[in-house]
PDB file of N, CA and C in Angstrom:
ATOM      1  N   UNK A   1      51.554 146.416 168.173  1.00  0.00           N
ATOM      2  CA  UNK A   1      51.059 146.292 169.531  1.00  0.00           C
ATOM      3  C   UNK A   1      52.106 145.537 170.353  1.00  0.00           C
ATOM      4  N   UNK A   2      52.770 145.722 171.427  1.00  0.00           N
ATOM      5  CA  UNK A   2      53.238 145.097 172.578  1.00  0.00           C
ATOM      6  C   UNK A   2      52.421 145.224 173.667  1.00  0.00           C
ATOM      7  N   UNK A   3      52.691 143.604 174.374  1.00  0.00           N
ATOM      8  CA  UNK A   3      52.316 143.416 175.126  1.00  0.00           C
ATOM      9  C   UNK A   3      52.907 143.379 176.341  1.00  0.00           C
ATOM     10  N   UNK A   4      52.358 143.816 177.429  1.00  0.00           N
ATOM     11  CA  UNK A   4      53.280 143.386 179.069  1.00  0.00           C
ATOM     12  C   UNK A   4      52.971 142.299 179.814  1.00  0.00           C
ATOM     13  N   UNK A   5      53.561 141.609 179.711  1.00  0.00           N
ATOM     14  CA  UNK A   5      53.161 140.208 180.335  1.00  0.00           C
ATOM     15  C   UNK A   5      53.224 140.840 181.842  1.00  0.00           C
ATOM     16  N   UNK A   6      51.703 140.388 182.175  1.00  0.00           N
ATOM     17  CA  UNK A   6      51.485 140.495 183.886  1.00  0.00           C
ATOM     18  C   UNK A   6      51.475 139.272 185.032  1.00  0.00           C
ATOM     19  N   UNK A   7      51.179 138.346 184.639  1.00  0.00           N
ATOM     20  CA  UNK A   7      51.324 137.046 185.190  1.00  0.00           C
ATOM     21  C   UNK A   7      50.568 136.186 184.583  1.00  0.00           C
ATOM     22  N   UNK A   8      50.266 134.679 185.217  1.00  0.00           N
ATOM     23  CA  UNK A   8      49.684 133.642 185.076  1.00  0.00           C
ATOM     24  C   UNK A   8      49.101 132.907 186.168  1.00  0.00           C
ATOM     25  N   UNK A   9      48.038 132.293 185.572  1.00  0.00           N
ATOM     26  CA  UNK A   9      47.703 131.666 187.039  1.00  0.00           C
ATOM     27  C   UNK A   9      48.752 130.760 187.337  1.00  0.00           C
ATOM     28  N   UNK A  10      48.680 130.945 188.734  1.00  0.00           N
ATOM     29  CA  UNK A  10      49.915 129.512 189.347  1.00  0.00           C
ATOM     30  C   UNK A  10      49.442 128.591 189.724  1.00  0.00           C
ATOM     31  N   UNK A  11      48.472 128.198 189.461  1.00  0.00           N
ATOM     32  CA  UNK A  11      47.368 126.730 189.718  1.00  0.00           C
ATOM     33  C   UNK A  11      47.491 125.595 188.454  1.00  0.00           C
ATOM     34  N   UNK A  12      47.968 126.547 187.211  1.00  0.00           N
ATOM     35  CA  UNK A  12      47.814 125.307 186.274  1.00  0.00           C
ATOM     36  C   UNK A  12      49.344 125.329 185.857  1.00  0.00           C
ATOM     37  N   UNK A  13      49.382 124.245 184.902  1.00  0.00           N
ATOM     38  CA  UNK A  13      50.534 123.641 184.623  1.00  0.00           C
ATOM     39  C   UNK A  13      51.088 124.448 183.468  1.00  0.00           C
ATOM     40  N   UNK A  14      51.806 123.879 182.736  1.00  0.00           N
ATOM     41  CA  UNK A  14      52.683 124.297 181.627  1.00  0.00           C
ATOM     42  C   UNK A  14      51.764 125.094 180.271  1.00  0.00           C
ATOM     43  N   UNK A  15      50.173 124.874 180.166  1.00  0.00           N
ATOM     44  CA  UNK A  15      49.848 124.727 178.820  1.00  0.00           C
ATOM     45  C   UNK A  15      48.408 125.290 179.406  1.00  0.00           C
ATOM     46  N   UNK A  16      47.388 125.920 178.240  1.00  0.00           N
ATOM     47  CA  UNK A  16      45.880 126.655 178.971  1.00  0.00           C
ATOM     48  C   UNK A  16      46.218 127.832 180.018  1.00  0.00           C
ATOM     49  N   UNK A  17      47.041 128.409 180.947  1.00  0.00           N
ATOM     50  CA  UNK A  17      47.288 128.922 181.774  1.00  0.00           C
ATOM     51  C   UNK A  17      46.624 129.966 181.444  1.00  0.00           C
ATOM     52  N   UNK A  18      45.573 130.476 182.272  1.00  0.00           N
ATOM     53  CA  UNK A  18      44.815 131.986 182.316  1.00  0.00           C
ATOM     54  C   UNK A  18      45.860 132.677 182.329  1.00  0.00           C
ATOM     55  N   UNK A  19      46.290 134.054 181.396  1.00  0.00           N
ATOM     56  CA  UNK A  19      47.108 134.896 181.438  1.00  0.00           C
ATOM     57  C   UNK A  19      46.833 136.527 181.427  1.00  0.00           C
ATOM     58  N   UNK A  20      47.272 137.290 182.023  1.00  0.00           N
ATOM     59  CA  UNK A  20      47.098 138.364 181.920  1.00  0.00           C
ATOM     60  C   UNK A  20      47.871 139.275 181.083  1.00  0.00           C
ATOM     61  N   UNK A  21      47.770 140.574 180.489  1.00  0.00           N
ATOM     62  CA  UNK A  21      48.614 141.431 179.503  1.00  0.00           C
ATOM     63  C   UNK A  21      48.050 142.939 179.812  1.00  0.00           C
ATOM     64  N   UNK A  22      48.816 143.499 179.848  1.00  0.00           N
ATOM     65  CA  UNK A  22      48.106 144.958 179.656  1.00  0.00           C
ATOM     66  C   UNK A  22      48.858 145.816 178.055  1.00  0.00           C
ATOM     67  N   UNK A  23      48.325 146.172 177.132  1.00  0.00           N
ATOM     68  CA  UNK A  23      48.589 146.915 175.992  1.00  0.00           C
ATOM     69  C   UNK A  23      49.290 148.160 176.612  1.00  0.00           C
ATOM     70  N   UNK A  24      50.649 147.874 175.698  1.00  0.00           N
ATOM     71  CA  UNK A  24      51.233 149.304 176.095  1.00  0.00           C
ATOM     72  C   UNK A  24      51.015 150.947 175.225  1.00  0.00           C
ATOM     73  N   UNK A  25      50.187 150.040 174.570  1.00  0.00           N
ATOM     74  CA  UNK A  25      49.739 151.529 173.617  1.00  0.00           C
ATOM     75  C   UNK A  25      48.309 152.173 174.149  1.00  0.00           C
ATOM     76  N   UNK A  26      47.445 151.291 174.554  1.00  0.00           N
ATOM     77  CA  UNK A  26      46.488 151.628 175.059  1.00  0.00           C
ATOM     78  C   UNK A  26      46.054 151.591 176.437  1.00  0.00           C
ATOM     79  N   UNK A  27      46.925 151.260 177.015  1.00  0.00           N
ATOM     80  CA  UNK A  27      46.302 150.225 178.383  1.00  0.00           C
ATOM     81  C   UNK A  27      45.243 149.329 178.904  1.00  0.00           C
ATOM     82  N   UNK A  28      45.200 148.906 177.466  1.00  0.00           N
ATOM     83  CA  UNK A  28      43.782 148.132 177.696  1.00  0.00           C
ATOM     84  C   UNK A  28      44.240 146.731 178.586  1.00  0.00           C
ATOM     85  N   UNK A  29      43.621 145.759 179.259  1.00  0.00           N
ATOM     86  CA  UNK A  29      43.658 144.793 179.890  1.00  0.00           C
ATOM     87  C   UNK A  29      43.831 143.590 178.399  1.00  0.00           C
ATOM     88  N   UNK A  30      44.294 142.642 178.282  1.00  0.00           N
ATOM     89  CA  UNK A  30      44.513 141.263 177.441  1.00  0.00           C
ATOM     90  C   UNK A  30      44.514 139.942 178.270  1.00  0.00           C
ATOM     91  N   UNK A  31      43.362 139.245 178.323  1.00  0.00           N
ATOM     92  CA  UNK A  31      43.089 138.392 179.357  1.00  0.00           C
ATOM     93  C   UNK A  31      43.010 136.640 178.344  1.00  0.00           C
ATOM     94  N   UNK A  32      43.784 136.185 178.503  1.00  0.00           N
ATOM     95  CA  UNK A  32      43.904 134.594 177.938  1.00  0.00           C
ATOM     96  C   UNK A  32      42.953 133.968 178.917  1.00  0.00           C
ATOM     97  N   UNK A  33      41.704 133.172 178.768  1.00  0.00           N
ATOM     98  CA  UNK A  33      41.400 132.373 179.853  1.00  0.00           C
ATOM     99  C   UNK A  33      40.060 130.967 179.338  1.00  0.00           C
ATOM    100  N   UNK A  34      39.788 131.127 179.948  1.00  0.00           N
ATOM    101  CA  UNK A  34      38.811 129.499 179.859  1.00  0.00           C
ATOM    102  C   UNK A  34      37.621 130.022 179.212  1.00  0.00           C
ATOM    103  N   UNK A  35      37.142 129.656 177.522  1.00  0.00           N
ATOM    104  CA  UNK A  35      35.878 129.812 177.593  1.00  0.00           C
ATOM    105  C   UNK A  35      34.879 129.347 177.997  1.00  0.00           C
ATOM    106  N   UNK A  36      33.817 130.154 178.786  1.00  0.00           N
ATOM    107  CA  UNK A  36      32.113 130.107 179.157  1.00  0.00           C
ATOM    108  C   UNK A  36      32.117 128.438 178.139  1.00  0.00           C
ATOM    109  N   UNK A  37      30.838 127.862 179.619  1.00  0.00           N
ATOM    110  CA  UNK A  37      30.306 126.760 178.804  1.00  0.00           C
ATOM    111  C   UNK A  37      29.137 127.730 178.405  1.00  0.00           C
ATOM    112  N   UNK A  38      28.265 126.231 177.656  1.00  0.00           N
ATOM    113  CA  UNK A  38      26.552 127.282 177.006  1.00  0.00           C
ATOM    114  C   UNK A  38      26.054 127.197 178.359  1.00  0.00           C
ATOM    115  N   UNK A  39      25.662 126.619 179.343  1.00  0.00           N
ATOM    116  CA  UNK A  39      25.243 127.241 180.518  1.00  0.00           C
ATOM    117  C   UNK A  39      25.575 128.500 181.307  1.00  0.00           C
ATOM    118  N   UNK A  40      27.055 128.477 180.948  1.00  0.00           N
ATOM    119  CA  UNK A  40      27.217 130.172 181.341  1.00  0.00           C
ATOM    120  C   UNK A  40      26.670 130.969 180.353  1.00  0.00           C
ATOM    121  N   UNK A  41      26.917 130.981 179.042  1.00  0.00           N
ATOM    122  CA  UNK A  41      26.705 132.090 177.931  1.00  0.00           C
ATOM    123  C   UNK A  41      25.168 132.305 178.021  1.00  0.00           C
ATOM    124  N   UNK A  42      24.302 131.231 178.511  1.00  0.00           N
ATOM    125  CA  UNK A  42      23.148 131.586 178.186  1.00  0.00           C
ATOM    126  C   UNK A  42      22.358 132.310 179.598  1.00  0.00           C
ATOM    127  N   UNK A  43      23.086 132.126 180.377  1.00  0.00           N
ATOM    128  CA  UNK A  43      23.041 132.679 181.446  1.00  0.00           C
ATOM    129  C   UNK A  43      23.390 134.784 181.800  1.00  0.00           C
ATOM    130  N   UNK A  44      23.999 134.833 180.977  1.00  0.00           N
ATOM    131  CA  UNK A  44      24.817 135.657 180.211  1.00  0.00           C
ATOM    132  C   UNK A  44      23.948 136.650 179.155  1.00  0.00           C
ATOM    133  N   UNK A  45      23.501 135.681 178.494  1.00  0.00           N
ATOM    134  CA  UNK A  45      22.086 136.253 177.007  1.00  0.00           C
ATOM    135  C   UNK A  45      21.133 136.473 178.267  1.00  0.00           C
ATOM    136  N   UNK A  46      20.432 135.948 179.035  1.00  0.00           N
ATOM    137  CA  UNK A  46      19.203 136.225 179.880  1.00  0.00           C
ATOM    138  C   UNK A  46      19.275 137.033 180.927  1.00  0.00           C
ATOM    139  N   UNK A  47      20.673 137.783 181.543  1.00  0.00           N
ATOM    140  CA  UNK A  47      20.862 138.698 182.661  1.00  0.00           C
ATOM    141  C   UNK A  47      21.888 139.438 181.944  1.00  0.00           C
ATOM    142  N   UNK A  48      21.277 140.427 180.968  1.00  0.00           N
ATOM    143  CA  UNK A  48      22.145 141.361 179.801  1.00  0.00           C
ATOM    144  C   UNK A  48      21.585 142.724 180.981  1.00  0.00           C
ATOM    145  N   UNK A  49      22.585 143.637 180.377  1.00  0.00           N
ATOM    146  CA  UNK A  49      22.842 144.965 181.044  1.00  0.00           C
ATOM    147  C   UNK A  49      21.716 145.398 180.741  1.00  0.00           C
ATOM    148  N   UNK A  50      21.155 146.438 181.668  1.00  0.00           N
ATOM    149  CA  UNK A  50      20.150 147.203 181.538  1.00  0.00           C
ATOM    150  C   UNK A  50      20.326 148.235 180.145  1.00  0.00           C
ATOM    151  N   UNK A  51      19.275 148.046 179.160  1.00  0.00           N
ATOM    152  CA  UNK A  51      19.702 148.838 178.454  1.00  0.00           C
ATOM    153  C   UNK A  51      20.085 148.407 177.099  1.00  0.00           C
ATOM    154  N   UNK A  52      20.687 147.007 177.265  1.00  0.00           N
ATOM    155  CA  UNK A  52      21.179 146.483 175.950  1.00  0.00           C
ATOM    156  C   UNK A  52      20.389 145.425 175.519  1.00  0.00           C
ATOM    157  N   UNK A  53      21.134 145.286 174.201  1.00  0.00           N
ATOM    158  CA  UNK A  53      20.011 143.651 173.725  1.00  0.00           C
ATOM    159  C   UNK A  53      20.549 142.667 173.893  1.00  0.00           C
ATOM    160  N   UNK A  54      19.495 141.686 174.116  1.00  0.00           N
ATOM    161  CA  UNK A  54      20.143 139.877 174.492  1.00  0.00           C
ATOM    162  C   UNK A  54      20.429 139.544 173.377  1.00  0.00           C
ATOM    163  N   UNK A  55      21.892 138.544 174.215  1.00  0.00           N
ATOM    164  CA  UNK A  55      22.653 138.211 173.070  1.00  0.00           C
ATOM    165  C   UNK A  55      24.042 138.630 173.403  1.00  0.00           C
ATOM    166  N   UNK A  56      24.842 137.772 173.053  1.00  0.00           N
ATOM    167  CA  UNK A  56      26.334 138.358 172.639  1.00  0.00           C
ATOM    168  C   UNK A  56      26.880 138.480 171.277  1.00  0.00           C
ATOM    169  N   UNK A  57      27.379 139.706 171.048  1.00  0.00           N
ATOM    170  CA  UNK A  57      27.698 140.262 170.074  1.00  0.00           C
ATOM    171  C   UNK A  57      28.626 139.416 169.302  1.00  0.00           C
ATOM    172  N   UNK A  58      28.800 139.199 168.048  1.00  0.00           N
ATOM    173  CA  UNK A  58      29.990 138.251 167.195  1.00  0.00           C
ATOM    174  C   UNK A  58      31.389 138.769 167.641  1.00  0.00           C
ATOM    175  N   UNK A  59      31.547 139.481 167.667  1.00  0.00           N
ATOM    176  CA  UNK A  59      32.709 140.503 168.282  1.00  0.00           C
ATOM    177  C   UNK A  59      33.026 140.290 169.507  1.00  0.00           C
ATOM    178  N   UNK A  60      32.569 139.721 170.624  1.00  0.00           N
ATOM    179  CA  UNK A  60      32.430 139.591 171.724  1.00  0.00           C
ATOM    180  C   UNK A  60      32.297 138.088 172.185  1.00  0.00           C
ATOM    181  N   UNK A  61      33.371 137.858 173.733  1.00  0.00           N
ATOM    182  CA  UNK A  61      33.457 136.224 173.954  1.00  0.00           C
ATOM    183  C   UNK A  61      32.787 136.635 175.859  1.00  0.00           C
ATOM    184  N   UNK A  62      32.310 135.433 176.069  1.00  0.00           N
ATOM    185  CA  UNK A  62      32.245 135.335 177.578  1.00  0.00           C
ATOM    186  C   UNK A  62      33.612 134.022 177.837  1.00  0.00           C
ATOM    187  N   UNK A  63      34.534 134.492 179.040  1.00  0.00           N
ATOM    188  CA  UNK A  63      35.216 134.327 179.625  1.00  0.00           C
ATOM    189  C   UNK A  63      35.104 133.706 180.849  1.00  0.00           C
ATOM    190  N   UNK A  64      35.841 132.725 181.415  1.00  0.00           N
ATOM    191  CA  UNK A  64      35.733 132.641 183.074  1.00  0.00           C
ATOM    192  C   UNK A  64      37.220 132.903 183.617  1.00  0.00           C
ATOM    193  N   UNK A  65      37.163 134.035 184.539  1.00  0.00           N
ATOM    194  CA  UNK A  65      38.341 133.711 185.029  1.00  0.00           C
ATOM    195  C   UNK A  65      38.829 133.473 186.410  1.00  0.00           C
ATOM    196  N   UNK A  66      39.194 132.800 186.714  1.00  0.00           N
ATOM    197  CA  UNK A  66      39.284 131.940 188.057  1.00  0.00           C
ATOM    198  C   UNK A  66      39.607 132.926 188.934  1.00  0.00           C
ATOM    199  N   UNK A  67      39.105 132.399 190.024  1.00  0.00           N
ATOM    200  CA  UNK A  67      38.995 133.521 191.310  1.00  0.00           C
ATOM    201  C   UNK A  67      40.210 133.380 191.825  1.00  0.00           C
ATOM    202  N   UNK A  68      41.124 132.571 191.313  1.00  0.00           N
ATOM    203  CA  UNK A  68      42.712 132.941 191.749  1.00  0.00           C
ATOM    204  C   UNK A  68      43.727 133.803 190.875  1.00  0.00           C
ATOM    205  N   UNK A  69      43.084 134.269 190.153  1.00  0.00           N
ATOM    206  CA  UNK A  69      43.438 135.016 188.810  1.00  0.00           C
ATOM    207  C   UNK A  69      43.411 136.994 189.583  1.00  0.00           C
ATOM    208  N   UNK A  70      42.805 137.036 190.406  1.00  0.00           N
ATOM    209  CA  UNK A  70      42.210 138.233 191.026  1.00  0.00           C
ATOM    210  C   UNK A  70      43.330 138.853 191.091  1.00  0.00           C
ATOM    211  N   UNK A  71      44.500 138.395 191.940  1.00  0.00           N
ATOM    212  CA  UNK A  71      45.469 139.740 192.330  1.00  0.00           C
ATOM    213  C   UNK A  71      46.302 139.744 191.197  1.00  0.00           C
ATOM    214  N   UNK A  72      45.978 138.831 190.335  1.00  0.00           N
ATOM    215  CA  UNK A  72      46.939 139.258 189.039  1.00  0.00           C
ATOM    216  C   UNK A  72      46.271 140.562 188.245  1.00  0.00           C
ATOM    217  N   UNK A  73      44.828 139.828 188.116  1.00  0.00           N
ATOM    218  CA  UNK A  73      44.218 141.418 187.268  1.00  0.00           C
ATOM    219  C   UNK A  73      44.295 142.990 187.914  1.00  0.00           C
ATOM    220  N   UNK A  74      44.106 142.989 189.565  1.00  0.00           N
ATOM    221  CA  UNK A  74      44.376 143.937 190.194  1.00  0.00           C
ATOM    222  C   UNK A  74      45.838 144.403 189.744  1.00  0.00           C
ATOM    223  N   UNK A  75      46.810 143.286 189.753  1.00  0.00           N
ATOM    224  CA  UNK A  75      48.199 144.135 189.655  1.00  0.00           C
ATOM    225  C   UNK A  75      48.039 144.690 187.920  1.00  0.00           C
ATOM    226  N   UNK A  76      47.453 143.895 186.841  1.00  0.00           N
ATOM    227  CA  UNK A  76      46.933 144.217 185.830  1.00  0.00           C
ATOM    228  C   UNK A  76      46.637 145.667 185.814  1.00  0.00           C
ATOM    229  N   UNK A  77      45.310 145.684 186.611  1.00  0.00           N
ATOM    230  CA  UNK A  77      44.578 147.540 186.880  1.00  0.00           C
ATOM    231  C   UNK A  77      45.268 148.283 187.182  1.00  0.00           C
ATOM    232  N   UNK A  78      46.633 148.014 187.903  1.00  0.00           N
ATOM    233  CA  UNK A  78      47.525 148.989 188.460  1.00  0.00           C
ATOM    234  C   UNK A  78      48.606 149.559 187.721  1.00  0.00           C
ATOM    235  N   UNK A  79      48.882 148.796 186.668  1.00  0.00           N
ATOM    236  CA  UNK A  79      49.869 148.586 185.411  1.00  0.00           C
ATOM    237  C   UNK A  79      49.253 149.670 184.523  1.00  0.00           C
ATOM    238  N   UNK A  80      47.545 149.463 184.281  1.00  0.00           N
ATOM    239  CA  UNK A  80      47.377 150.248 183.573  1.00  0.00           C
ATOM    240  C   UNK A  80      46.940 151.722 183.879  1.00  0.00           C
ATOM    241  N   UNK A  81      46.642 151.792 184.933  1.00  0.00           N
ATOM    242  CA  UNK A  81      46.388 153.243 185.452  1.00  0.00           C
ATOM    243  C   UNK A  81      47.545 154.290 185.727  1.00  0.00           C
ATOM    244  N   UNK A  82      48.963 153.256 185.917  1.00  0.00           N
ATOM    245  CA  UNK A  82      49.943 153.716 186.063  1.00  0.00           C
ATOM    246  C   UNK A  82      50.151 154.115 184.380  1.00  0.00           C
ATOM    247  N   UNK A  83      49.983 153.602 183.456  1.00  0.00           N
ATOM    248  CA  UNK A  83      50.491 154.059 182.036  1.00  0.00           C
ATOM    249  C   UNK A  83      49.522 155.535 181.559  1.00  0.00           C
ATOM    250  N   UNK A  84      48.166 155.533 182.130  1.00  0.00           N
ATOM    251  CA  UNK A  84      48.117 156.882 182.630  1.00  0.00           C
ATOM    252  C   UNK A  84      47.683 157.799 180.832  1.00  0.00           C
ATOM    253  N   UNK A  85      47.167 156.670 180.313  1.00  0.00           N
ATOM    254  CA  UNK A  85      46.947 157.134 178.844  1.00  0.00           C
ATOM    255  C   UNK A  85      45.231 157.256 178.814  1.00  0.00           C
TER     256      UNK A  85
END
């Protein structure tokens, strides 16, 4: 697997930095960022998708990613739509 480094947030310092990646084999999105406290996660278990069961899956993390993180993931989405796989 390689990765494409897409940016970082520019709010934090040297170390933790929310990061973005897009997979060049798949184009999937690769998002480094802050895990959910239990007030988010459980917040999270109690407003589950229509359809599914409460709960998050072992396989599965809740994330926060900072609302200054946005035009990185957009340039992210654009990276990968451009790879076009």
């Amino acid at each position: 697997m390689r990765l494409e480094f897409i940016g970082v947030d520019p709010n934090t310092g040297q170390s933790g930095s929310p990061t973005v990646w897009v997979d060049e084999a798949n184009a999937d999105i690769v998002i480094q960022s802050y895990t959910a406290d239990e007030a988010t996660r459980g917040q999270c278990v109690q407003n589950t998708a229509p359809g599914h069961a409460k709960g998050i899956p072992d396989h599965e993390s809740v994330i926060r990613i900072p609302a200054r993180l946005v035009p990185t993931l957009r340039e992210a989405c654009d990276a990968a739509e451009r790879a076009q796989l």
